[in-house]
N, C-alpha and C. Protein backbone atom coordinates (compact mmCIF):
# COMPACT_ATOMS: atom_id res chain seq x y z
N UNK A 1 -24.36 4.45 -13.15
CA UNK A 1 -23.84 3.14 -12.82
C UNK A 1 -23.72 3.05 -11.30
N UNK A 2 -24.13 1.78 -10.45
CA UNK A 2 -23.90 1.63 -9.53
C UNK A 2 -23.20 0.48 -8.93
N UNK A 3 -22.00 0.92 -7.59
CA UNK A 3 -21.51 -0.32 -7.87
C UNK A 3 -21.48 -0.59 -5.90
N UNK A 4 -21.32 -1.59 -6.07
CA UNK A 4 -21.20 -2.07 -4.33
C UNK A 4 -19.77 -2.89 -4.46
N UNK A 5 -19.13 -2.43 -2.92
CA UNK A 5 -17.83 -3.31 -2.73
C UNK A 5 -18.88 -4.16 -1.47
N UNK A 6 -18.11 -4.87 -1.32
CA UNK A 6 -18.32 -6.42 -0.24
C UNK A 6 -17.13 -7.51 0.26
N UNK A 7 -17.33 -7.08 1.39
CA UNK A 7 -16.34 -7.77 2.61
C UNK A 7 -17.47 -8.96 3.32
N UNK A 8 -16.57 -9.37 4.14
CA UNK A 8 -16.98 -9.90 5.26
C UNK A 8 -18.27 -9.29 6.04
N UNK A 9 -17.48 -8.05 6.96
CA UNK A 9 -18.58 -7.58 8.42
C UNK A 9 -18.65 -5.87 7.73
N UNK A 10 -18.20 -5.62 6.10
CA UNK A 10 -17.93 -4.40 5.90
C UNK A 10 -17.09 -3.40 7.02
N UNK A 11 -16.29 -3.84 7.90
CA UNK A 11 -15.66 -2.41 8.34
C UNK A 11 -13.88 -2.51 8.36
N UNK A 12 -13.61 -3.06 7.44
CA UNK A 12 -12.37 -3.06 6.81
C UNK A 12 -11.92 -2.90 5.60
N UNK A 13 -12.37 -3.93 4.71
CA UNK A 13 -11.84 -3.87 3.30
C UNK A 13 -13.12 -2.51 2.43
N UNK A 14 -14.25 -3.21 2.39
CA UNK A 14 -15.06 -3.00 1.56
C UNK A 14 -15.50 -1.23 2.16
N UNK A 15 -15.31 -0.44 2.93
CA UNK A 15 -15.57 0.64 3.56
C UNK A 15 -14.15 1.54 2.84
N UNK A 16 -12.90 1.27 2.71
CA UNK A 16 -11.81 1.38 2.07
C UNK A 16 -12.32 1.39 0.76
N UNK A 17 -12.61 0.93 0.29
CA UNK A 17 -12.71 0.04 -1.48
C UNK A 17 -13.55 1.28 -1.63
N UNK A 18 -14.98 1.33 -0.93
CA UNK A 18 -16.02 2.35 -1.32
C UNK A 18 -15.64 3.63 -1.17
N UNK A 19 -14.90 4.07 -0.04
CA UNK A 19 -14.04 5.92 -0.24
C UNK A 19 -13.10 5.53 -1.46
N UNK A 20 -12.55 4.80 -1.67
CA UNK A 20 -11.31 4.92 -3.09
C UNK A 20 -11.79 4.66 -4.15
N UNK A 21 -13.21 4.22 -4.25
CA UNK A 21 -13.50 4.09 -5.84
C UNK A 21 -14.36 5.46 -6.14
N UNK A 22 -14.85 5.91 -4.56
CA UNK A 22 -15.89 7.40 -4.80
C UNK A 22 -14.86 8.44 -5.02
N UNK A 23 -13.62 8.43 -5.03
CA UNK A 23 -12.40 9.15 -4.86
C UNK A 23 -11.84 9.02 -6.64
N UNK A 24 -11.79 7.92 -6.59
CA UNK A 24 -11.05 7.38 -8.26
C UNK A 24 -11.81 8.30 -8.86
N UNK A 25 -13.20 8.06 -8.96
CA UNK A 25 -14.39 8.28 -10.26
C UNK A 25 -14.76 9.36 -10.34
N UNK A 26 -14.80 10.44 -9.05
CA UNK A 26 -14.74 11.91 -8.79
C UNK A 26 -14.25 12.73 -10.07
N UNK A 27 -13.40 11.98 -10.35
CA UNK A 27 -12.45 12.71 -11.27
C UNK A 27 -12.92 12.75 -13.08
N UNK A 28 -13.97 11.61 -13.36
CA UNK A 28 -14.19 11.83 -14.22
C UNK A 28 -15.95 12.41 -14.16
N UNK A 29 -16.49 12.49 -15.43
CA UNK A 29 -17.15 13.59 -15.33
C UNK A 29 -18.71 12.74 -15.47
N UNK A 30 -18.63 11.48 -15.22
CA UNK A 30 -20.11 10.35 -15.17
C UNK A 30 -20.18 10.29 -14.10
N UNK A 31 -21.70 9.73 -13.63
CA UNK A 31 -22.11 10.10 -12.49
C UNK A 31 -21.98 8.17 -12.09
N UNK A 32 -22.10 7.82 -10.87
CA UNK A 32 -21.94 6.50 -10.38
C UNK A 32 -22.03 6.83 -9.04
N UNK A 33 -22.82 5.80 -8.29
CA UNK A 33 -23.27 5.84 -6.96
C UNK A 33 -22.30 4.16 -6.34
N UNK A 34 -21.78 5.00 -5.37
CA UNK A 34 -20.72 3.33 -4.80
C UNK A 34 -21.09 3.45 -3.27
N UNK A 35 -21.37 1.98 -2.83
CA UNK A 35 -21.89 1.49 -1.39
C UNK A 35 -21.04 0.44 -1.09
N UNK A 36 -20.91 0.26 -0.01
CA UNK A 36 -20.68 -1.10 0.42
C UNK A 36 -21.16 -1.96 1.39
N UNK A 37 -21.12 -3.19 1.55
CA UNK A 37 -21.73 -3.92 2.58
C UNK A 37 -21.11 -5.22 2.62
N UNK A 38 -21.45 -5.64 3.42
CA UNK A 38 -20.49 -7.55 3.86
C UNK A 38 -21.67 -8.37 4.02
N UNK A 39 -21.27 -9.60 4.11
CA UNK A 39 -21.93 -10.69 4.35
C UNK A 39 -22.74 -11.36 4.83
N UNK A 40 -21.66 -10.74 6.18
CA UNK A 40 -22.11 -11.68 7.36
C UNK A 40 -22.76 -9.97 8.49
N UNK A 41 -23.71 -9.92 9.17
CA UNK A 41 -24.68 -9.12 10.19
C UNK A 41 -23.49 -8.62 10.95
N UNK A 42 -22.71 -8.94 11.44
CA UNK A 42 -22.76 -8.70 12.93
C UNK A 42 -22.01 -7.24 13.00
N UNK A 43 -21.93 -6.21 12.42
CA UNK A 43 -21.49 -4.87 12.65
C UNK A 43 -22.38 -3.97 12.07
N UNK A 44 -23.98 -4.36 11.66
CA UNK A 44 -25.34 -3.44 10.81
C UNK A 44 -24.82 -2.16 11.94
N UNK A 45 -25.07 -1.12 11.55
CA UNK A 45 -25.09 0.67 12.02
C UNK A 45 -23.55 0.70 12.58
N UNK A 46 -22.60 0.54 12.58
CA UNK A 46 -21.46 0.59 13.04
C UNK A 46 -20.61 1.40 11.96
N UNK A 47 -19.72 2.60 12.67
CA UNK A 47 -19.08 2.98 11.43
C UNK A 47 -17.73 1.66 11.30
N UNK A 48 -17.09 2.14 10.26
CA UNK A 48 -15.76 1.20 10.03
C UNK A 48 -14.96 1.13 11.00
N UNK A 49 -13.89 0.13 10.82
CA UNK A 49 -12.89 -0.30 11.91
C UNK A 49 -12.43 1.07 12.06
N UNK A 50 -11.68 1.37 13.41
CA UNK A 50 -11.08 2.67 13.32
C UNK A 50 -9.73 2.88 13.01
N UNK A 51 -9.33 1.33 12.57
CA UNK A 51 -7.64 1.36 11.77
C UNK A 51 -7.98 1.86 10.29
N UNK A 52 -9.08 1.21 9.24
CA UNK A 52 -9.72 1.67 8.42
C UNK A 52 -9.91 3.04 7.93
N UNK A 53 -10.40 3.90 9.46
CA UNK A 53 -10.91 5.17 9.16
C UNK A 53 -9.32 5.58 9.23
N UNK A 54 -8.75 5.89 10.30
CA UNK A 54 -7.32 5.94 10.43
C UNK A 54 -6.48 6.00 9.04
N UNK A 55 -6.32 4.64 8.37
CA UNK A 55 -5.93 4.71 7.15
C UNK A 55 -6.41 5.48 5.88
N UNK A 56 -7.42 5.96 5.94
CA UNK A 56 -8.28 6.65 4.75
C UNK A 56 -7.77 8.11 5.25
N UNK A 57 -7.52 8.37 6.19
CA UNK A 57 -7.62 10.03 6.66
C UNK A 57 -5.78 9.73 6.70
N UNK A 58 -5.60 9.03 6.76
CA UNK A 58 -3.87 9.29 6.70
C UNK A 58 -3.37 9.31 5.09
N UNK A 59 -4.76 9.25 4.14
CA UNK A 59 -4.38 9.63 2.81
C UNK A 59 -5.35 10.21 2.23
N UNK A 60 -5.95 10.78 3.32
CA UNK A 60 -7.29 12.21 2.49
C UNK A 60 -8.36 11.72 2.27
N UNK A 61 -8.91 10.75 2.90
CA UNK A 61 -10.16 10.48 2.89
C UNK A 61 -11.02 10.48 4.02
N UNK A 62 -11.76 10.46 4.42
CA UNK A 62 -13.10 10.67 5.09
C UNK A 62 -13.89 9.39 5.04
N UNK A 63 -13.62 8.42 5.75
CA UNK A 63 -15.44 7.33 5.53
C UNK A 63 -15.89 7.03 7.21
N UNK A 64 -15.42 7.84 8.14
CA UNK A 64 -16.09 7.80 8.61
C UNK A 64 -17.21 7.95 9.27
N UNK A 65 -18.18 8.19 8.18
CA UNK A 65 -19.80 8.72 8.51
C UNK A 65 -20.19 7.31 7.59
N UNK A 66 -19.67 6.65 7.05
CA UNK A 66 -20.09 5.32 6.71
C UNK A 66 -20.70 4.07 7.52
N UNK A 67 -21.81 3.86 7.01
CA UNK A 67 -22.64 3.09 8.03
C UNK A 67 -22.88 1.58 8.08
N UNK A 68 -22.09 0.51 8.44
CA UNK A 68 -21.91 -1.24 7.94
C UNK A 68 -23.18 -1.41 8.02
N UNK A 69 -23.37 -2.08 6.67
CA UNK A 69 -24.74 -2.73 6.67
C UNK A 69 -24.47 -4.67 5.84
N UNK A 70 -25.54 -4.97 6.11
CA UNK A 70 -25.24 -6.63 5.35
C UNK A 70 -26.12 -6.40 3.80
N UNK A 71 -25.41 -7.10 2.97
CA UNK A 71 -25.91 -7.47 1.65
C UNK A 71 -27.68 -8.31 1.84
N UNK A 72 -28.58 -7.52 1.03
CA UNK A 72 -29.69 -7.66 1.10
C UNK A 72 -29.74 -8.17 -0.77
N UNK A 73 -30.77 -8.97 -0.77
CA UNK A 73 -31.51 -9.61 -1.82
C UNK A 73 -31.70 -8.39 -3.09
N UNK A 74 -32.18 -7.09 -2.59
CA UNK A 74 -32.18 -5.71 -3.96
C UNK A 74 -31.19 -5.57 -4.22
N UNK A 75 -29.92 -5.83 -3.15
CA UNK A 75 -28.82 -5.05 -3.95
C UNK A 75 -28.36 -5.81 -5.46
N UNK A 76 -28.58 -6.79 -5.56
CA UNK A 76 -28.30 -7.65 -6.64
C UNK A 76 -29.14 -6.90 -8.12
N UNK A 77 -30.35 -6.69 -7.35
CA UNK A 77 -30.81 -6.14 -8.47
C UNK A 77 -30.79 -4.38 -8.91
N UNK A 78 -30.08 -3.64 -7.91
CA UNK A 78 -30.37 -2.60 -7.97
C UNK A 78 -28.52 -1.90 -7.83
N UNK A 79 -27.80 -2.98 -8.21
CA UNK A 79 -26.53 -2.58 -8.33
C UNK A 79 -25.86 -3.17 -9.96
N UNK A 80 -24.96 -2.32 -10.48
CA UNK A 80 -24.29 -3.03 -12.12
C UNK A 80 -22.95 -3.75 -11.72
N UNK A 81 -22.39 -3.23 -10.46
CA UNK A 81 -21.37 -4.29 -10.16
C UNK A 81 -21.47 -4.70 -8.26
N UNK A 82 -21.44 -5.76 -8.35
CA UNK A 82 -20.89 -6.16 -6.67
C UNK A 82 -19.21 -6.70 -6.93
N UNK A 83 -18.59 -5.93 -6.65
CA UNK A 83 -17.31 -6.63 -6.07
C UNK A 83 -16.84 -6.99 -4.70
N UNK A 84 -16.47 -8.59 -4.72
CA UNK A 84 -15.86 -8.84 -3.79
C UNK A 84 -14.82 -8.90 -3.38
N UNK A 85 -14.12 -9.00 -2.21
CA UNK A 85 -12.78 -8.76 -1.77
C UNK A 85 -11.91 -9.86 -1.95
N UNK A 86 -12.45 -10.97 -2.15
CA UNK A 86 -11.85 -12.59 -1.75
C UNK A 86 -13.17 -13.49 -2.43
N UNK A 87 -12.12 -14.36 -3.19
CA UNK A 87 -12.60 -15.89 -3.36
C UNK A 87 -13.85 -16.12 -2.73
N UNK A 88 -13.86 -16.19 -1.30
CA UNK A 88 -14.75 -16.56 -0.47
C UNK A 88 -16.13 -15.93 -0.47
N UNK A 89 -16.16 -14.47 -0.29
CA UNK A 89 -17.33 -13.58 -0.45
C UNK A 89 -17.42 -13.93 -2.00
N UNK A 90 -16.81 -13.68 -3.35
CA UNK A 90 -17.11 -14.12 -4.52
C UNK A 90 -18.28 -15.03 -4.43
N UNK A 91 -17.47 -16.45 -3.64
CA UNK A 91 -18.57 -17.43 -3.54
C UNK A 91 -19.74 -17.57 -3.03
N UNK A 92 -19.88 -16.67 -1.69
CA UNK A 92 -20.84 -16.36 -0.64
C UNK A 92 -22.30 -15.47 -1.95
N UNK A 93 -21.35 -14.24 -2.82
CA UNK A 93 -22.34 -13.79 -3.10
C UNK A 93 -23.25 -14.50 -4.50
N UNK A 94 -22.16 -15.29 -5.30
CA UNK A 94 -23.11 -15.72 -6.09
C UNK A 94 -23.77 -17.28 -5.42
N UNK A 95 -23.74 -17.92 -4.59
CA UNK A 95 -24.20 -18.91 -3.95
C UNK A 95 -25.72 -17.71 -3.41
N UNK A 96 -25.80 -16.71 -2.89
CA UNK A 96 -26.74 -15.83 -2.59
C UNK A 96 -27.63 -15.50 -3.54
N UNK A 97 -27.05 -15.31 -4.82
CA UNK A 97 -27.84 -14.46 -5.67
C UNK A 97 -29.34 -14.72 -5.68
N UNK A 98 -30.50 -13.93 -5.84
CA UNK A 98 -31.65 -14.33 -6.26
C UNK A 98 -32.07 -15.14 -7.30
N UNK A 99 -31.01 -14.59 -8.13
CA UNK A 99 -31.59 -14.87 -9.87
C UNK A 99 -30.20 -14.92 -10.58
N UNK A 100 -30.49 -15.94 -11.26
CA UNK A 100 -28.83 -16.31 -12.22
C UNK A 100 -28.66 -15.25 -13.18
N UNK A 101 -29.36 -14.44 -13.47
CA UNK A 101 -29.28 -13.52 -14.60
C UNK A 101 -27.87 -12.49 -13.49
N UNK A 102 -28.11 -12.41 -12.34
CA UNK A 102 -27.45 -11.22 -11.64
C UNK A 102 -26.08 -12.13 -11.19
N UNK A 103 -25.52 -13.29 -11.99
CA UNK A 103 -24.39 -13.88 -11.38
C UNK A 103 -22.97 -12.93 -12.57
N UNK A 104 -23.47 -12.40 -13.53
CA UNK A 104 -22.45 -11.80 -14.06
C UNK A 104 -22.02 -10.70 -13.69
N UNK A 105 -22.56 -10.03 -12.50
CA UNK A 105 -22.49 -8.79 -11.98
C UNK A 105 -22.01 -8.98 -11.25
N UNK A 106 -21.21 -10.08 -10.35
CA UNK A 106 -20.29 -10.49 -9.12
C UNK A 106 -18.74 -10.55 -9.81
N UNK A 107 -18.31 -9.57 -9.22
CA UNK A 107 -16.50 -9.73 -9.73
C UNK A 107 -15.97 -9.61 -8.78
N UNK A 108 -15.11 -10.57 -8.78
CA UNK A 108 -13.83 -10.64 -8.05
C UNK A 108 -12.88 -9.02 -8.14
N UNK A 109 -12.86 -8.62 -7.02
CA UNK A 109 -11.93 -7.21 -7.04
C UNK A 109 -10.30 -7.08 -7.89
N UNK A 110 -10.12 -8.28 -7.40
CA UNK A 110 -8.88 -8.55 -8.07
C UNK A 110 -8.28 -9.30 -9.57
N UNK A 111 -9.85 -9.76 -10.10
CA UNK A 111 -10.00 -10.02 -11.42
C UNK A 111 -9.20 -9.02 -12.62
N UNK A 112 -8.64 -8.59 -12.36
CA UNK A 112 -8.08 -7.47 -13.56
C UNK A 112 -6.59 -7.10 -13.90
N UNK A 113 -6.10 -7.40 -15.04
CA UNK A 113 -4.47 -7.69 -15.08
C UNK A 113 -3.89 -6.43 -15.02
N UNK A 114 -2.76 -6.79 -13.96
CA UNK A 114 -1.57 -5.96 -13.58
C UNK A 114 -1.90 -5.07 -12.88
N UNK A 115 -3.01 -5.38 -11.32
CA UNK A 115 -3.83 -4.55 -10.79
C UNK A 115 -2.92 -3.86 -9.39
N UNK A 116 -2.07 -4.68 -9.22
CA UNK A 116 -1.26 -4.45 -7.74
C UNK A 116 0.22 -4.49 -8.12
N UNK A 117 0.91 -3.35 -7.99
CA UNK A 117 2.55 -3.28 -8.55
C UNK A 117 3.16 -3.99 -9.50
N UNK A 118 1.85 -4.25 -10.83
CA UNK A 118 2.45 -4.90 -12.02
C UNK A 118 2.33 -6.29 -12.21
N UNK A 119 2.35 -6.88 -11.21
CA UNK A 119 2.10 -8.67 -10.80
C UNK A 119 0.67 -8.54 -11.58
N UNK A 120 0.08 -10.03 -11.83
CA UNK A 120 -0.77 -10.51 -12.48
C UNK A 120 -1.76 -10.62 -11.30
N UNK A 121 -2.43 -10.47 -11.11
CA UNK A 121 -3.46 -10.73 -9.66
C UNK A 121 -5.14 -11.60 -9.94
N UNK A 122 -5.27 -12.04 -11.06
CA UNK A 122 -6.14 -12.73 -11.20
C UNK A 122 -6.17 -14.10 -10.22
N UNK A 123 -7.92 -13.63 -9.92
CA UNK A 123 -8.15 -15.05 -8.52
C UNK A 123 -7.04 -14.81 -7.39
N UNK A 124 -6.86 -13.55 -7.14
CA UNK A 124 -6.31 -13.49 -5.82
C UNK A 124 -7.25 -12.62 -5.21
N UNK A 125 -6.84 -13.01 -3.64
CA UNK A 125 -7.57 -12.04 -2.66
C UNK A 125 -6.86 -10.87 -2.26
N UNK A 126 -7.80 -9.89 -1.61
CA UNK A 126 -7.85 -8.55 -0.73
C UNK A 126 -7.84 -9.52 0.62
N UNK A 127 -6.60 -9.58 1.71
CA UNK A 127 -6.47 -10.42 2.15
C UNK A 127 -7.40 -9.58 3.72
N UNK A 128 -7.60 -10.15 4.11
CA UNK A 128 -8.78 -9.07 5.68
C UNK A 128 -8.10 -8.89 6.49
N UNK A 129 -7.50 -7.54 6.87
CA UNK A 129 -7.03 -6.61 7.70
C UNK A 129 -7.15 -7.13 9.48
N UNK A 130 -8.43 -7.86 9.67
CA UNK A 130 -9.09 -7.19 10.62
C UNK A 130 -8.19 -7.45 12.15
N UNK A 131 -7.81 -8.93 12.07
CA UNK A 131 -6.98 -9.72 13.26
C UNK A 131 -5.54 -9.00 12.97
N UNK A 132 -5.38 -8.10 12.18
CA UNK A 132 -3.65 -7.66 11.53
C UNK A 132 -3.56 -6.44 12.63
N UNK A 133 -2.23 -5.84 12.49
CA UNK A 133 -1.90 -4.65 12.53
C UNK A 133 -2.23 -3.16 11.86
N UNK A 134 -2.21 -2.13 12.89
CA UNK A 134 -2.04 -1.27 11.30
C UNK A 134 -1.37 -1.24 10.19
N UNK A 135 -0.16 -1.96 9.73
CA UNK A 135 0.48 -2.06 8.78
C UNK A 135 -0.37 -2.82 8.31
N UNK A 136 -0.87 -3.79 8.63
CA UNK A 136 -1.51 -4.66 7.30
C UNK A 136 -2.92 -3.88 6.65
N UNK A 137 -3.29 -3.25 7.92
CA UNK A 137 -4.47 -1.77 7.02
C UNK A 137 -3.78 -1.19 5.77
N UNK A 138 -2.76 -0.47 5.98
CA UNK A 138 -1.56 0.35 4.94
C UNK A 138 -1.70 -1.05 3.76
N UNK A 139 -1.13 -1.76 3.78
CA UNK A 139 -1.09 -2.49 2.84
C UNK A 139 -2.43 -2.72 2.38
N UNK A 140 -3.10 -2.68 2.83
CA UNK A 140 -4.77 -3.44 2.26
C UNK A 140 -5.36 -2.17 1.57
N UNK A 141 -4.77 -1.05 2.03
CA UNK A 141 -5.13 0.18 1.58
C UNK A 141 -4.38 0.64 0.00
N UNK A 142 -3.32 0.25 0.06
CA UNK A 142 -2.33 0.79 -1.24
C UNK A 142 -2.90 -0.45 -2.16
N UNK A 143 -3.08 -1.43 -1.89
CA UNK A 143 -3.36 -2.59 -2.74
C UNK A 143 -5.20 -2.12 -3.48
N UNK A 144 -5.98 -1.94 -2.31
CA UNK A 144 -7.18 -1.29 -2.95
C UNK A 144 -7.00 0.42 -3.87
N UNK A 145 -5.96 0.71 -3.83
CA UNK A 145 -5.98 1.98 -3.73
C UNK A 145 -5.53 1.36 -5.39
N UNK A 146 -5.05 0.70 -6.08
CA UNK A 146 -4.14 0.56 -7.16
C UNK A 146 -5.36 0.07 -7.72
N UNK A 147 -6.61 -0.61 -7.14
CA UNK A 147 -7.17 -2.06 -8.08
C UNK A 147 -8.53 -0.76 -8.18
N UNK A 148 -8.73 0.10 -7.03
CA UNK A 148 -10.07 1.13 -7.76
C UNK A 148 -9.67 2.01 -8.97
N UNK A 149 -8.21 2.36 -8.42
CA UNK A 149 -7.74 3.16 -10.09
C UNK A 149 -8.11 2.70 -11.16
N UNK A 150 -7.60 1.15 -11.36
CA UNK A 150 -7.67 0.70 -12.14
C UNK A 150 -9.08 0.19 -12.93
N UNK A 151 -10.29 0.00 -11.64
CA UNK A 151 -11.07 -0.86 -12.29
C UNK A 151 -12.13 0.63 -12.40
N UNK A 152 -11.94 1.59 -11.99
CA UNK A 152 -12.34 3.12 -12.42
C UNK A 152 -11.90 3.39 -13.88
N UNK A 153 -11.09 3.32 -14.23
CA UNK A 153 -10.43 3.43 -15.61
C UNK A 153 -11.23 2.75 -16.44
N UNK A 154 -11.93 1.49 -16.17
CA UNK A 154 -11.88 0.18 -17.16
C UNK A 154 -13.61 0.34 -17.49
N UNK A 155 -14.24 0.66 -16.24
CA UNK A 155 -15.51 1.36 -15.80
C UNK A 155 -15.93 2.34 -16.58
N UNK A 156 -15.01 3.29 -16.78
CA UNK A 156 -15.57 4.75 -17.28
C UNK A 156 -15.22 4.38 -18.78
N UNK A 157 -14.73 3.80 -19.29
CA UNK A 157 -14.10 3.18 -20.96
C UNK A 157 -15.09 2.60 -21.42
N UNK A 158 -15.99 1.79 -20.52
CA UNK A 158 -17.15 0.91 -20.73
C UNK A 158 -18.02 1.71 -21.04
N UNK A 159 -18.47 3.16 -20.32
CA UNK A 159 -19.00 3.96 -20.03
C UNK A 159 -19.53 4.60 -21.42
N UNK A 160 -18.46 4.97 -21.60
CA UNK A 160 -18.33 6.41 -22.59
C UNK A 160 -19.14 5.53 -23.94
């Protein structure tokens, strides 16, 4: 199974999303390949924000050898899930899609009940770090950190 997260410029949310879901799924014993990429160009070969990397290594992760790239036309076809971070990319990517057959493969990250401290989070966003503080990294981090558990769980159930 392969899955892509998707941000904006990829070096905030979706660079996060992709170490915590390669982190979640580690653990079980199926194999799945996870990438990420954004939208919009303007950070292609750049590693992630360095509040991003910062935040991942202040809870055992590593992404920074991760390389921002923009969402290309294959990935649609050569991925089983694109998740997006927000409403907006949601819309960006199925307004993109090649082919309507690949519009059921676009999920909202936050599509999934009781994904963030028990609250209902359907049609909400992964709100973008990038103009924030490091605290709002921390937060963008524990919030992804709850919704890969979860949608790892729901993933590998499908799986089996």
């Amino acid at each position: 199974m392969k899955i892509l997260m998707v941000c904006l410029g990829n070096i905030c949310r979706s660079p996060l999303a992709e170490g915590l879901m390669i982190e979640k799924l580690n653990k079980y014993a199926i194999y799945f390949q996870v990438d990420s990429a954004g939208t919009g160009g303007w950070h292609i070969g750049s590693a992630p924000d360095k509040r991003s990397i910062k935040i991942a290594a202040e809870n055992g992760l590593d992404i920074s050898k991760q390389t921002c790239r923009v969402i290309v036309d294959e990935d649609y076809q050569e991925f089983d899930y694109l998740f997006a971070m927000d409403i907006s990319i949601y819309q960006t990517l199925r307004e993109r899609s090649p082919n309507p057959e690949h519009l059921e493969k676009i999920k909202l990250i936050c599509d999934i009940n009781e994904a963030y401290d028990g609250t209902e989070m359907e049609n909400m966003d992964v709100p973008d770090p990038y103009t924030g503080d490091l605290n709002d990294f921390r937060i963008i981090y524990r919030m992804l950190n709850n919704l890969c558990e979860k949608w790892a769980a729901k993933l590998v159930s499908k799986k089996r």
